[in-house]
C-alpha atoms as a PDB file:
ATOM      1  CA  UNK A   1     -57.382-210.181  49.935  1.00  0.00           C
ATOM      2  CA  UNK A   2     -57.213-209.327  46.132  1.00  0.00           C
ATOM      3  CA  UNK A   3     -59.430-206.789  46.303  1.00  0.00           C
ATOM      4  CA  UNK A   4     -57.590-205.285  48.974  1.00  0.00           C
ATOM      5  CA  UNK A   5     -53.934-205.975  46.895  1.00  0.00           C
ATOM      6  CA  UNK A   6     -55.559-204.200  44.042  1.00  0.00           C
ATOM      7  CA  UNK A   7     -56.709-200.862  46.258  1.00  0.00           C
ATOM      8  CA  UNK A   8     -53.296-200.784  47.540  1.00  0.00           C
ATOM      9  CA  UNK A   9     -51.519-200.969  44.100  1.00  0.00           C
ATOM     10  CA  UNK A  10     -53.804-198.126  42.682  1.00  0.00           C
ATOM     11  CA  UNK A  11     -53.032-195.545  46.009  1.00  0.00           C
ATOM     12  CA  UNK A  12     -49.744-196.592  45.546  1.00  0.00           C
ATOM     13  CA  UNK A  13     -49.251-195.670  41.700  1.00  0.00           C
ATOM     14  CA  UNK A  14     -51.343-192.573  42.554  1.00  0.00           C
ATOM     15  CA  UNK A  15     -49.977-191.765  45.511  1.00  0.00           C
ATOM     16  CA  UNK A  16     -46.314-192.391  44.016  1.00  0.00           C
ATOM     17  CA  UNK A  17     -45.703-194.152  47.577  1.00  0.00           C
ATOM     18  CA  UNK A  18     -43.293-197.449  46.600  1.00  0.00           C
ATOM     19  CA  UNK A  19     -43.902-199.371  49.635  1.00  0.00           C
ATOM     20  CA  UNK A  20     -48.161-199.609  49.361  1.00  0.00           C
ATOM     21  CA  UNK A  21     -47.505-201.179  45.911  1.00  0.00           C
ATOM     22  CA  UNK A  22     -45.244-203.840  47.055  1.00  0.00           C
ATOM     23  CA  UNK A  23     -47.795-204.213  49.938  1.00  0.00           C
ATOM     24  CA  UNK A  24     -50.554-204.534  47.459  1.00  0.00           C
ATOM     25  CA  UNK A  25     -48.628-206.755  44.849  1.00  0.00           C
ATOM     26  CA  UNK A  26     -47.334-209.332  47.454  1.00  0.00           C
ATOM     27  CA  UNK A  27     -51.238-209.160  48.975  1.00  0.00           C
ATOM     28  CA  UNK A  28     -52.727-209.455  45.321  1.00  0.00           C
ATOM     29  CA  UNK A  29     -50.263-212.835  44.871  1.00  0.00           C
ATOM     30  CA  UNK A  30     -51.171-214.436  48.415  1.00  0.00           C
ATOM     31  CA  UNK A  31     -54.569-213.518  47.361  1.00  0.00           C
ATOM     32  CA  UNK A  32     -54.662-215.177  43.964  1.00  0.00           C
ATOM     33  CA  UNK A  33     -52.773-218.475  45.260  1.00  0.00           C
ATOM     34  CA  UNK A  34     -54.676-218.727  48.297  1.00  0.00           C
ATOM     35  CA  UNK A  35     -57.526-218.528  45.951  1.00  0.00           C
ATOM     36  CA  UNK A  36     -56.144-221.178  43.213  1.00  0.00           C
ATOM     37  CA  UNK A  37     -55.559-223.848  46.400  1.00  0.00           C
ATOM     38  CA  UNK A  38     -59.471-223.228  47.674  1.00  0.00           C
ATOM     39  CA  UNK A  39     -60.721-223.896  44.175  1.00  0.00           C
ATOM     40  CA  UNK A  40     -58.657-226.592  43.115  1.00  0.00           C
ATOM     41  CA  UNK A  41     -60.864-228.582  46.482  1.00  0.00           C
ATOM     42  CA  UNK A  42     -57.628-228.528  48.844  1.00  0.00           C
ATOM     43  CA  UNK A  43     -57.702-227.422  52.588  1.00  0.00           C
ATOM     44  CA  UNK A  44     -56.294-223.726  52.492  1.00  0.00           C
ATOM     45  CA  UNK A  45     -55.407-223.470  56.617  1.00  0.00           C
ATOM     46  CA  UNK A  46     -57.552-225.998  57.991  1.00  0.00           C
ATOM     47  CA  UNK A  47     -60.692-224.647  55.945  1.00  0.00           C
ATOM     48  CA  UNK A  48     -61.992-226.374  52.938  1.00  0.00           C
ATOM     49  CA  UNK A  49     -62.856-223.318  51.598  1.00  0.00           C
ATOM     50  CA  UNK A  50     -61.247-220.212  51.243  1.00  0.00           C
ATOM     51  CA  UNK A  51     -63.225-216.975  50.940  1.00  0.00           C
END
């Protein structure tokens, strides 16, 4: 999900197209906490892990 949230930010600063870098910023945060909960040993949506 980061990954992806970082692709979108670059098309969208290269593409000048405002709305795939919002997409990609707000995908790049979910990413990031989604990733912080997994680590940190809780449950992220019923998994223990989050990859």
């Amino acid at each position: 999900m980061i990954v992806l949230g970082l692709i979108l930010l670059i098309l969208g600063l290269l593409l000048d197209i405002y709305v795939l870098w919002i997409i990609g910023l707000v995908l790049a945060v979910v990413g990031a906490v989604l990733w912080l909960l997994g680590s940190m040993g809780r449950a992220v949506g019923g998994r223990s892990h989050y990859y």
